[in-house]
PDB file of N, CA and C in Angstrom:
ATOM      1  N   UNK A   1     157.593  86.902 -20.200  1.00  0.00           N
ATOM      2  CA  UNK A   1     157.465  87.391 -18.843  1.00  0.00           C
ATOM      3  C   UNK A   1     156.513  88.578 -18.775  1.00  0.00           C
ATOM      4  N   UNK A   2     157.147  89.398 -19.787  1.00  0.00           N
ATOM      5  CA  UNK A   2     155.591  90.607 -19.473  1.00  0.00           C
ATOM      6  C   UNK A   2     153.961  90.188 -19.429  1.00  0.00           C
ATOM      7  N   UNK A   3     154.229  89.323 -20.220  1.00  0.00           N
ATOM      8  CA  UNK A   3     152.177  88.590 -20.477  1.00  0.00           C
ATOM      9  C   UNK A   3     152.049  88.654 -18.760  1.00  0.00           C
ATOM     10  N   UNK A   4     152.709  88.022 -17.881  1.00  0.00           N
ATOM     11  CA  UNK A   4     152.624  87.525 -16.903  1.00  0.00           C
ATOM     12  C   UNK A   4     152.284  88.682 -16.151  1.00  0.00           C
ATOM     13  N   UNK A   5     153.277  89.406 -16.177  1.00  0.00           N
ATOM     14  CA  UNK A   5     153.059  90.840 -15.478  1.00  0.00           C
ATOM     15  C   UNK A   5     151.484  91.429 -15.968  1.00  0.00           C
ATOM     16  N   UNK A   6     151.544  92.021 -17.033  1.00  0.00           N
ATOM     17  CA  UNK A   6     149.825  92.082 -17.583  1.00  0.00           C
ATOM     18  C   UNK A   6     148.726  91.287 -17.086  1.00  0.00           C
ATOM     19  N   UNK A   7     149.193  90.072 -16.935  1.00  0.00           N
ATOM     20  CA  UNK A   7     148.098  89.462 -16.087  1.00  0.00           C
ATOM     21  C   UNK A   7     147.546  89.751 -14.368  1.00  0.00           C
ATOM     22  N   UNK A   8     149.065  89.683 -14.114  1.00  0.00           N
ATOM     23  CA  UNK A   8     148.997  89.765 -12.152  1.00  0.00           C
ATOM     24  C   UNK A   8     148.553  91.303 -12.512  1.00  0.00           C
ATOM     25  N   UNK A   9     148.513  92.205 -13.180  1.00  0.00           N
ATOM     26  CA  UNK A   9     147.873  93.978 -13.011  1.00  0.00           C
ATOM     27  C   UNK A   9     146.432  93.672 -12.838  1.00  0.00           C
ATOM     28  N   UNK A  10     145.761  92.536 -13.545  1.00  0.00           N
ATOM     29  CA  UNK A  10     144.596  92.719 -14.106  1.00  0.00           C
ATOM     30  C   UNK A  10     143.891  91.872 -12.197  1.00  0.00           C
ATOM     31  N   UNK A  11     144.706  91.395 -11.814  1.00  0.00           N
ATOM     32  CA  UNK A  11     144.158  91.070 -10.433  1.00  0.00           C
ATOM     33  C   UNK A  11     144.253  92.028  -8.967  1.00  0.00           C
ATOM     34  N   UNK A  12     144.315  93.089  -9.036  1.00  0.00           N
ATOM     35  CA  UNK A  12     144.494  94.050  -8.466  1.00  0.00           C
ATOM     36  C   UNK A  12     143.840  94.763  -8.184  1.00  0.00           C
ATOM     37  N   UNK A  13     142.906  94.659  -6.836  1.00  0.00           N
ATOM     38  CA  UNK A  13     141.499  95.686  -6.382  1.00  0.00           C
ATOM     39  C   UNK A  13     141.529  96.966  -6.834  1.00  0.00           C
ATOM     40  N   UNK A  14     140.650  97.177  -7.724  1.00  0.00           N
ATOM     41  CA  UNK A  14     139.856  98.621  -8.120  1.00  0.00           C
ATOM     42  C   UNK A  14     139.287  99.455  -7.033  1.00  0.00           C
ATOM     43  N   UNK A  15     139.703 100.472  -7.514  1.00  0.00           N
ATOM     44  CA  UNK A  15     139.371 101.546  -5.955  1.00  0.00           C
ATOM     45  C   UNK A  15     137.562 101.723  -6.121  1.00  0.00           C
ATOM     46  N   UNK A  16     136.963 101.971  -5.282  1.00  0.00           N
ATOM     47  CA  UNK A  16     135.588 102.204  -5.197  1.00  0.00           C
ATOM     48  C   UNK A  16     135.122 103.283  -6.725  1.00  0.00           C
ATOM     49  N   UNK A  17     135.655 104.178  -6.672  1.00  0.00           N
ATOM     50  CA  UNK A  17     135.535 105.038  -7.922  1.00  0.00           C
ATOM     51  C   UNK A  17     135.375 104.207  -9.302  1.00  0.00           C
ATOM     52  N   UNK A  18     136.808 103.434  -8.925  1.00  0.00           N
ATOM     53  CA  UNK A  18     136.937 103.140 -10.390  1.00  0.00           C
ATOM     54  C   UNK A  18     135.741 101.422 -10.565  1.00  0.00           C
ATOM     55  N   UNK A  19     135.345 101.221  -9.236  1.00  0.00           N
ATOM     56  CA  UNK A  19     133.729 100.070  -9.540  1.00  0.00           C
ATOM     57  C   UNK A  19     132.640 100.938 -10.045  1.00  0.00           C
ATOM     58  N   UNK A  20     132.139 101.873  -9.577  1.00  0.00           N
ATOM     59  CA  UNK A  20     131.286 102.506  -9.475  1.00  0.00           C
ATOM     60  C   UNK A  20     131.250 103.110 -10.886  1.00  0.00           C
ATOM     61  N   UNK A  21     132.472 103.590 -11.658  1.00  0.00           N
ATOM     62  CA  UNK A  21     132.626 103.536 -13.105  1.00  0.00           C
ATOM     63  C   UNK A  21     132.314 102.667 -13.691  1.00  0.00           C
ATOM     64  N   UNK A  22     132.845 101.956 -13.579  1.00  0.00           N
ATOM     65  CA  UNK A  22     132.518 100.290 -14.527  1.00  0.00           C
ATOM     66  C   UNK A  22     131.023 100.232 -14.706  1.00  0.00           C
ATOM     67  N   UNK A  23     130.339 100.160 -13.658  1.00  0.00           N
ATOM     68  CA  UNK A  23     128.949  99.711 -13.154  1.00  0.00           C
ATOM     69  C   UNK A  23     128.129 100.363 -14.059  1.00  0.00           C
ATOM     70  N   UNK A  24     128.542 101.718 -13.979  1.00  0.00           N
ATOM     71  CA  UNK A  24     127.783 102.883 -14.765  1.00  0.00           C
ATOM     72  C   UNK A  24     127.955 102.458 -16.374  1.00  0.00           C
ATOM     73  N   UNK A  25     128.378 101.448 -16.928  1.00  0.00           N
ATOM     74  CA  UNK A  25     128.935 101.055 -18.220  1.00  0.00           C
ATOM     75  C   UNK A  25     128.501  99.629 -18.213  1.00  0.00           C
ATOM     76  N   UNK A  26     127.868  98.550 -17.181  1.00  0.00           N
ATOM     77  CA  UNK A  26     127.385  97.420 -17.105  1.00  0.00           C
ATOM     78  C   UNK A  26     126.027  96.941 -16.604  1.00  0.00           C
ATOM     79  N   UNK A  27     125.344  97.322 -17.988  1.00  0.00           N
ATOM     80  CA  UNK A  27     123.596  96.822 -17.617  1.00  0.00           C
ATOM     81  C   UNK A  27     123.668  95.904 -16.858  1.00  0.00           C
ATOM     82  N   UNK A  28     122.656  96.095 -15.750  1.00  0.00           N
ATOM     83  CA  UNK A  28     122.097  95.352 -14.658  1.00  0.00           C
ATOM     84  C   UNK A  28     122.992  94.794 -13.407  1.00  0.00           C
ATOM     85  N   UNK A  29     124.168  95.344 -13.632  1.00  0.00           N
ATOM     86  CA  UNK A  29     125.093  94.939 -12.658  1.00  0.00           C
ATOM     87  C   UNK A  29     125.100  95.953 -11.499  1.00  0.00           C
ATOM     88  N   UNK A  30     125.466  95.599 -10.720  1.00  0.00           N
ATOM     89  CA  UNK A  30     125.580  96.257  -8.981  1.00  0.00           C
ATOM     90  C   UNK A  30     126.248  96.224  -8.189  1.00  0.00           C
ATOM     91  N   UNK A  31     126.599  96.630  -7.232  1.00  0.00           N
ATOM     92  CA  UNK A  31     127.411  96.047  -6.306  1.00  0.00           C
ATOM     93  C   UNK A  31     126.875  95.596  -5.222  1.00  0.00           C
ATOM     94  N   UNK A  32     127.678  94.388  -4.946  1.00  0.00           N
ATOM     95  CA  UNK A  32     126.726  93.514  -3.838  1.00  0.00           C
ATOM     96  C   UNK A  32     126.959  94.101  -2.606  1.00  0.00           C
ATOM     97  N   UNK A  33     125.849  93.296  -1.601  1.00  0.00           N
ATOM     98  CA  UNK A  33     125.824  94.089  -0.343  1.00  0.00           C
ATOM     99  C   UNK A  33     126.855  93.782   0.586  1.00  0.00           C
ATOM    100  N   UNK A  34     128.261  92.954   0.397  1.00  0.00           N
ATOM    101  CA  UNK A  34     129.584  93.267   0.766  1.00  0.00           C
ATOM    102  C   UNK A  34     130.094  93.955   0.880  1.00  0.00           C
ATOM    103  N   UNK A  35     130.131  95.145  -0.629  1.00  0.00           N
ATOM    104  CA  UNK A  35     130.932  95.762  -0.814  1.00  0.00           C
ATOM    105  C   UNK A  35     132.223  95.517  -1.339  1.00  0.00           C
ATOM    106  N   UNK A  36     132.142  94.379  -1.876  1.00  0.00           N
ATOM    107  CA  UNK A  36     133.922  93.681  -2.351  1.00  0.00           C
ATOM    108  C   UNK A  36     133.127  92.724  -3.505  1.00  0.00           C
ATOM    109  N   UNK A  37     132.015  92.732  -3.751  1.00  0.00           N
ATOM    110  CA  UNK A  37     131.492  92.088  -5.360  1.00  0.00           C
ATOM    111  C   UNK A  37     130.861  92.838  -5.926  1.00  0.00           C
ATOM    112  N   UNK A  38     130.194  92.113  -7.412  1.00  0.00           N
ATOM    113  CA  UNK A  38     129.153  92.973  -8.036  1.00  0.00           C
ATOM    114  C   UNK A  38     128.462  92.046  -8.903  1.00  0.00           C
ATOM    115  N   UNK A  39     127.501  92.123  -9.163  1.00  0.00           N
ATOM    116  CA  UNK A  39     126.117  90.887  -8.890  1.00  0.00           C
ATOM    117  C   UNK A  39     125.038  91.256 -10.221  1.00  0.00           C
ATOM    118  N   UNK A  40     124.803  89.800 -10.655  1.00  0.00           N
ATOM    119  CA  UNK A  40     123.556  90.404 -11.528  1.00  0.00           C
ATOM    120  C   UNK A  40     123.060  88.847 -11.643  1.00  0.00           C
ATOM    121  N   UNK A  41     121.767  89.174 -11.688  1.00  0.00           N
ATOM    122  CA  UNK A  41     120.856  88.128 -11.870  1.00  0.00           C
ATOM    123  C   UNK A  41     120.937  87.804 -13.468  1.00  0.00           C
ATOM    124  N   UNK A  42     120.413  86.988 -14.358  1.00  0.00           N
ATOM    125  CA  UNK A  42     120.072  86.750 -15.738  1.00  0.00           C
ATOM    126  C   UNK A  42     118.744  86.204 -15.807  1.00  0.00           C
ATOM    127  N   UNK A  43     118.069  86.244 -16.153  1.00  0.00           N
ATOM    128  CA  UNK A  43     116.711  85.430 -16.769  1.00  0.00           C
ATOM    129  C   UNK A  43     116.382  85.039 -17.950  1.00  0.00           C
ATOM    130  N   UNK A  44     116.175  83.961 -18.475  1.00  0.00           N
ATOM    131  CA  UNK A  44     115.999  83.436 -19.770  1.00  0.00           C
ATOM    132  C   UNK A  44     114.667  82.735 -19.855  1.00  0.00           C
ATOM    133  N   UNK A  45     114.246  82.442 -21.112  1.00  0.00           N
ATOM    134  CA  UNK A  45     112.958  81.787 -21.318  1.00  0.00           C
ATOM    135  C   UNK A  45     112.998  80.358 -20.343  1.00  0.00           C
ATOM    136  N   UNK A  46     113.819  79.597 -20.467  1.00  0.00           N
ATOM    137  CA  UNK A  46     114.001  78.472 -20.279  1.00  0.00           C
ATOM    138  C   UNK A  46     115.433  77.770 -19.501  1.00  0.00           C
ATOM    139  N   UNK A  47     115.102  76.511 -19.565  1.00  0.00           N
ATOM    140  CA  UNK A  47     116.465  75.899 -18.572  1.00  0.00           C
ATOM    141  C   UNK A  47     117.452  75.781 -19.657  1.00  0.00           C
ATOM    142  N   UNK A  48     116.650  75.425 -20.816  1.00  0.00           N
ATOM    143  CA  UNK A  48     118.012  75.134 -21.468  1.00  0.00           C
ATOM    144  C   UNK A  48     118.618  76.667 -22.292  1.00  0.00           C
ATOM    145  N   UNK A  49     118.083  77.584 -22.236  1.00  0.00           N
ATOM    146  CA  UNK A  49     118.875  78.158 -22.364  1.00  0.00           C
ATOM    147  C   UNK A  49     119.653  79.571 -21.627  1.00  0.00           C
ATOM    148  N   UNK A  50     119.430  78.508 -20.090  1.00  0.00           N
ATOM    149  CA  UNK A  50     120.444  79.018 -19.446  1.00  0.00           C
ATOM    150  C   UNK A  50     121.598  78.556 -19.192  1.00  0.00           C
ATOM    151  N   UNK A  51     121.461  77.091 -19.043  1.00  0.00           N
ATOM    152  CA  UNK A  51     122.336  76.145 -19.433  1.00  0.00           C
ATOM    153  C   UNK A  51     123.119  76.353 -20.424  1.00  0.00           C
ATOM    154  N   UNK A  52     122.661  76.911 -21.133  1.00  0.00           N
ATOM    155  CA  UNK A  52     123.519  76.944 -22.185  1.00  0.00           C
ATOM    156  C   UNK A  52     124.691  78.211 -22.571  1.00  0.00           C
ATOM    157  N   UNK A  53     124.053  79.481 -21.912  1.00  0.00           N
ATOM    158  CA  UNK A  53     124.931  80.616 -21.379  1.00  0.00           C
ATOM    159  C   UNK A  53     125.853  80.255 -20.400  1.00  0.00           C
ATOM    160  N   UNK A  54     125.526  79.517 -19.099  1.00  0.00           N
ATOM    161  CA  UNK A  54     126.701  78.708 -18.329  1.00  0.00           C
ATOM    162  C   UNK A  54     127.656  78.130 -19.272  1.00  0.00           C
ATOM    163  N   UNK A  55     127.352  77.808 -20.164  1.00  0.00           N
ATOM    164  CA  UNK A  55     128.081  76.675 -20.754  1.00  0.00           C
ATOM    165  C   UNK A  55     129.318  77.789 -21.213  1.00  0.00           C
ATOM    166  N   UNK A  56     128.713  78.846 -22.112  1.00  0.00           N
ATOM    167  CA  UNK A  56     129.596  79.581 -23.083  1.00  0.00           C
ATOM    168  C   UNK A  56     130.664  80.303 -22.091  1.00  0.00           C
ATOM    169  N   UNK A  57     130.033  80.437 -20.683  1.00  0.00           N
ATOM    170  CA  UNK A  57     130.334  81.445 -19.673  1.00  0.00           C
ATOM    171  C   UNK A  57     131.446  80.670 -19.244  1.00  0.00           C
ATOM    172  N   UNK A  58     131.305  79.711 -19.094  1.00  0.00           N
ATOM    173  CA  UNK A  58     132.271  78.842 -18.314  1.00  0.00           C
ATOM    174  C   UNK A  58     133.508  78.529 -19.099  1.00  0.00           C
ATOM    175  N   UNK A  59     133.449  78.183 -20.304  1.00  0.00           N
ATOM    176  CA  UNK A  59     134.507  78.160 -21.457  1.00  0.00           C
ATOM    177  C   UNK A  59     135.300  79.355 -21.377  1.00  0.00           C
ATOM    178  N   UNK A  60     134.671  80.274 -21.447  1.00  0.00           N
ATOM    179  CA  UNK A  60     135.548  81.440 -21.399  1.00  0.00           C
ATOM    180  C   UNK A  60     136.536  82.379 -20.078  1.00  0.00           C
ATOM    181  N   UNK A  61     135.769  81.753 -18.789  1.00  0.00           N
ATOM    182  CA  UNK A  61     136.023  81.769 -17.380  1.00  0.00           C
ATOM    183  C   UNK A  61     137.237  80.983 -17.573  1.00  0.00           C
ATOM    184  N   UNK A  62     137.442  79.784 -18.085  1.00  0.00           N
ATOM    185  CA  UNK A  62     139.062  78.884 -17.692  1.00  0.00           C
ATOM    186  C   UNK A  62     139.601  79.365 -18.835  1.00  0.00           C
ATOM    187  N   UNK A  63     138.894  79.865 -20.061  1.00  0.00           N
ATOM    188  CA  UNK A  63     140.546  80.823 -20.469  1.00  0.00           C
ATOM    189  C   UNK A  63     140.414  82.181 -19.707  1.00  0.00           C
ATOM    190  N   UNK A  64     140.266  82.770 -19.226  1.00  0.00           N
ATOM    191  CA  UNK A  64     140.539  83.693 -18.446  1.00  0.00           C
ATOM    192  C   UNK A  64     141.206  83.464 -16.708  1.00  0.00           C
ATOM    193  N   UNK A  65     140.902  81.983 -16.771  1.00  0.00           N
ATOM    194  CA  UNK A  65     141.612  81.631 -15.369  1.00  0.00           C
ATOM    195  C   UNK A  65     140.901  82.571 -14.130  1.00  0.00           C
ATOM    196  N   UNK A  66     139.540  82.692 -14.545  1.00  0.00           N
ATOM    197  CA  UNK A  66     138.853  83.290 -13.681  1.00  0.00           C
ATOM    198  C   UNK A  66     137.464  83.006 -13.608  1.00  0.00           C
ATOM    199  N   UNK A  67     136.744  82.335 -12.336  1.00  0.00           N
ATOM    200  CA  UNK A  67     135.342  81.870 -12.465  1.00  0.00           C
ATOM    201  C   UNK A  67     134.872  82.520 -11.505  1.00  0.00           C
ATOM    202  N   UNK A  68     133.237  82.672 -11.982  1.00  0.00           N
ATOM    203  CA  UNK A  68     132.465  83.046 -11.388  1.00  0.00           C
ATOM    204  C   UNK A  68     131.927  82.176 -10.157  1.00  0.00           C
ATOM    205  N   UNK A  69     131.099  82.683  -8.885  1.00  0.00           N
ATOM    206  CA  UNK A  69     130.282  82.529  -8.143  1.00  0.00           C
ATOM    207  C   UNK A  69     128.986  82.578  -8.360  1.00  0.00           C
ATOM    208  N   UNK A  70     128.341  81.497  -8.765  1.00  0.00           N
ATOM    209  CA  UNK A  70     127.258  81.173  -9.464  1.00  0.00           C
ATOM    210  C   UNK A  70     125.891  80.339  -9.045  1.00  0.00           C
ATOM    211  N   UNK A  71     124.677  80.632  -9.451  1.00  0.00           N
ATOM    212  CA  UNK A  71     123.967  79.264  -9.315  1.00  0.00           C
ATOM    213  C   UNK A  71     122.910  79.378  -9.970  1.00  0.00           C
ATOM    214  N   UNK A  72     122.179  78.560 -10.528  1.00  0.00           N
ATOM    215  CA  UNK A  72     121.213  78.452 -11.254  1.00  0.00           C
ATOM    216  C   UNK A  72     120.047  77.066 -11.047  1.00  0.00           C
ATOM    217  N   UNK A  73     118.639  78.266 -11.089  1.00  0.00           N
ATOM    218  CA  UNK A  73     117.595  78.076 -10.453  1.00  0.00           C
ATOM    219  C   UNK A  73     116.270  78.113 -12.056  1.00  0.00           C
ATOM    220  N   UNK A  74     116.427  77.131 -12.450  1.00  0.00           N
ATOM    221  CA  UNK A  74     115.103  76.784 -13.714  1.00  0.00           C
ATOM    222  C   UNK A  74     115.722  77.820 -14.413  1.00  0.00           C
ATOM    223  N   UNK A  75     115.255  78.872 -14.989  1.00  0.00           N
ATOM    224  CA  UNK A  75     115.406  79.475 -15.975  1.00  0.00           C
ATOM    225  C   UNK A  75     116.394  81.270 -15.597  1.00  0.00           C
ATOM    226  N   UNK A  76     117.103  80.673 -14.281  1.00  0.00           N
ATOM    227  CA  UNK A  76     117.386  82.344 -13.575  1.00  0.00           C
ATOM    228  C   UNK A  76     118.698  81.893 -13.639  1.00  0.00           C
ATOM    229  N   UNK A  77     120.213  82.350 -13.613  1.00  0.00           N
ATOM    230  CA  UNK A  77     121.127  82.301 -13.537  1.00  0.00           C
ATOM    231  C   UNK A  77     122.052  83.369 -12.607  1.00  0.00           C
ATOM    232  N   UNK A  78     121.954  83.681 -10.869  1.00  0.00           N
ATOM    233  CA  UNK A  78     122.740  84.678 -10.287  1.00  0.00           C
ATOM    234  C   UNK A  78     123.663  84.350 -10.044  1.00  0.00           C
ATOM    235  N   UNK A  79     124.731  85.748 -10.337  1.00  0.00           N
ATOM    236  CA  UNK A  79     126.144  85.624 -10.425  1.00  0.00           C
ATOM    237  C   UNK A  79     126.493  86.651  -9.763  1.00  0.00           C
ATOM    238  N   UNK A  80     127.871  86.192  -9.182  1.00  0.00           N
ATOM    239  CA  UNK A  80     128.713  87.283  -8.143  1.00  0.00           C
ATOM    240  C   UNK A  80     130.280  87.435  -8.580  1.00  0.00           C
ATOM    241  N   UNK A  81     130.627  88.344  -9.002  1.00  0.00           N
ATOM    242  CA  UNK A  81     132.191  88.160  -9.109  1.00  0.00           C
ATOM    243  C   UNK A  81     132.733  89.494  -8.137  1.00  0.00           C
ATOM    244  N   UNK A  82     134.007  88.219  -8.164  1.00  0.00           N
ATOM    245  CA  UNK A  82     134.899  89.093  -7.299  1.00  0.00           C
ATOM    246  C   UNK A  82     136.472  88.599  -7.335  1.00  0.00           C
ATOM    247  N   UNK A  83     137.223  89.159  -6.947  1.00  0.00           N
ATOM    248  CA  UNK A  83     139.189  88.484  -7.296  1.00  0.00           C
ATOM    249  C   UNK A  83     139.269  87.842  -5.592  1.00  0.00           C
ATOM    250  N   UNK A  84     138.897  86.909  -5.118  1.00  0.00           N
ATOM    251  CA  UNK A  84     139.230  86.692  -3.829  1.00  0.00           C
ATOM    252  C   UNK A  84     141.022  86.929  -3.454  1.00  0.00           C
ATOM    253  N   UNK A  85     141.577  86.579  -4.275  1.00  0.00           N
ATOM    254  CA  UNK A  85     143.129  86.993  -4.201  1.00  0.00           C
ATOM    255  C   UNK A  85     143.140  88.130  -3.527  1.00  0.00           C
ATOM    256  N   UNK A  86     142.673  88.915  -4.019  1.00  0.00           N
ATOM    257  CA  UNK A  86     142.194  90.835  -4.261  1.00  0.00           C
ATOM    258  C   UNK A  86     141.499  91.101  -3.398  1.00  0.00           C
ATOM    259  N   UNK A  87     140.627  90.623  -2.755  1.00  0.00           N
ATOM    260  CA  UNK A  87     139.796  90.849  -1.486  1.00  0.00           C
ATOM    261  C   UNK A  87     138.873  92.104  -2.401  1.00  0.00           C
ATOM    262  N   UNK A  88     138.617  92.037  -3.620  1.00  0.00           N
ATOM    263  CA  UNK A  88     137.779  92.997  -3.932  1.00  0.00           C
ATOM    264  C   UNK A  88     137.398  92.483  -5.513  1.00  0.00           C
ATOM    265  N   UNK A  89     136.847  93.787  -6.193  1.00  0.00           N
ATOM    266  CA  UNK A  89     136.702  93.587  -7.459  1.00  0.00           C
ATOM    267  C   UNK A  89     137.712  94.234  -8.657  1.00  0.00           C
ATOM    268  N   UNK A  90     138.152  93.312  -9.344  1.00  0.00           N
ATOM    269  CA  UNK A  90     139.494  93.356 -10.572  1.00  0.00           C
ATOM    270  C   UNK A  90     138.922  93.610 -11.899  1.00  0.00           C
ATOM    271  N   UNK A  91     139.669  93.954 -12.746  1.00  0.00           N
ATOM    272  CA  UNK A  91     139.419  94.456 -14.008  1.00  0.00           C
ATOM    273  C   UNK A  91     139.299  93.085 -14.674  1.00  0.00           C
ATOM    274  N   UNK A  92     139.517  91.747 -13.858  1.00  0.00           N
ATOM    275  CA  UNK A  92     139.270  90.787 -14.652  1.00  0.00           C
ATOM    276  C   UNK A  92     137.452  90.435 -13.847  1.00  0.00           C
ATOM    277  N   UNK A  93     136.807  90.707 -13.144  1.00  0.00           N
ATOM    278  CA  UNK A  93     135.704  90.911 -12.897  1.00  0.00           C
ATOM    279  C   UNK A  93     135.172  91.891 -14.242  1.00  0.00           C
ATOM    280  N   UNK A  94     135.035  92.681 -14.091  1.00  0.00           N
ATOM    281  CA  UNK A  94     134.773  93.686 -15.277  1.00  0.00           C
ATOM    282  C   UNK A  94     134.889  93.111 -16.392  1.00  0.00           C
ATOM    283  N   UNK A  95     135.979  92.296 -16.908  1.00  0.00           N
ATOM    284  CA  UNK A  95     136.223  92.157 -18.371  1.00  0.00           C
ATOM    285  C   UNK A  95     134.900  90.549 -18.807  1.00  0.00           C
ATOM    286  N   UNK A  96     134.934  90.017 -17.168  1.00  0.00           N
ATOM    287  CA  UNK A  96     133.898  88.952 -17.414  1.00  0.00           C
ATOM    288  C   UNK A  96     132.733  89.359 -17.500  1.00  0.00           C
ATOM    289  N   UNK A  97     132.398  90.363 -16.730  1.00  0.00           N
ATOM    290  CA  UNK A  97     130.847  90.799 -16.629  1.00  0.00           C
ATOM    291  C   UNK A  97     130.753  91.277 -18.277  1.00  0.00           C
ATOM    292  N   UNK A  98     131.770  91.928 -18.623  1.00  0.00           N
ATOM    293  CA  UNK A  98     131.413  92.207 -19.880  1.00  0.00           C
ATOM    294  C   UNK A  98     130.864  91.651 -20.846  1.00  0.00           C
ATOM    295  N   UNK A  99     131.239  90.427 -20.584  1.00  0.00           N
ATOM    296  CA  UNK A  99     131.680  89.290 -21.803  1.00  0.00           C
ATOM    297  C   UNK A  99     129.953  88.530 -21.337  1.00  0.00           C
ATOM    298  N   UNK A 100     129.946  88.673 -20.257  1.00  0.00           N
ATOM    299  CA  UNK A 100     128.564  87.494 -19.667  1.00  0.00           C
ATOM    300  C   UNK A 100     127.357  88.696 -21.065  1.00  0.00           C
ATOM    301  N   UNK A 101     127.223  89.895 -20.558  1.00  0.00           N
ATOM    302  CA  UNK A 101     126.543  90.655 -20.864  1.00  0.00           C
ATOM    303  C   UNK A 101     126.117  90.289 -22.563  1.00  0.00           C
ATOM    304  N   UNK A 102     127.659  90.353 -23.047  1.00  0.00           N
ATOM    305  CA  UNK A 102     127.263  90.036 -24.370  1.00  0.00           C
ATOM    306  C   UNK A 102     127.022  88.692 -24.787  1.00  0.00           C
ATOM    307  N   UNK A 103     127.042  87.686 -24.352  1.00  0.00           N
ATOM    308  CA  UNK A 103     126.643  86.227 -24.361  1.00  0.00           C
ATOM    309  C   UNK A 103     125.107  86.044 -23.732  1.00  0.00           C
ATOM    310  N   UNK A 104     124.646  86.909 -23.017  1.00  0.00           N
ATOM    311  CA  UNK A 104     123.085  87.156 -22.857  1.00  0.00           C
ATOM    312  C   UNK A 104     122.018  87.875 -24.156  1.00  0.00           C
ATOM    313  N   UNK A 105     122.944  89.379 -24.486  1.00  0.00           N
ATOM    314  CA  UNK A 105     122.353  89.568 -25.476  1.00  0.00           C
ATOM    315  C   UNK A 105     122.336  88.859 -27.224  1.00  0.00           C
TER     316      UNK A 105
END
């Protein structure tokens, strides 16, 4: 039962402060012009290997039980996350952007 609890915390809108922290700690990320996401483009040489960051991105999105807002255009990959539950952005936003970041580099 606690896992559970640990989980429902991690869906729980972050106060503006505590985005604006994060951000300051996540190359190329931003907050979108909502105000309730935060956004980053990717660029890669090629299709396939953006395709292929989707790929890793996405594997790791359904174990996290959390996907991105996505689309991809030849060799560009823009992404938006946000907890729609949450009407904002969650520490499980954050923990993905993290994870995208290091699957780019």
């Amino acid at each position: 039962m606690r896992i559970a609890r640990d989980f429902d915390m991690t869906r729980e809108k972050l106060s503006k402060e505590a985005v604006s922290a994060a951000l300051a700690e996540l190359e190329g990320w931003a907050l979108a012009d909502d105000n309730a996401s935060i956004r980053r483009r990717f660029d890669f040489k090629n299709f396939s290997e953006a395709f292929a960051f989707m790929t890793r991105v996405a594997l790791a999105a359904e174990k996290m039980d959390h996907h991105p807002d996505w689309s991809n255009v030849y060799k560009t990959v823009d992404v938006t996350l946000n907890t729609h539950d949450a009407g904002g952005v969650t520490a499980l936003d954050i923990e993905l952007a993290k994870r995208m970041n290091r699957y780019f580099h």
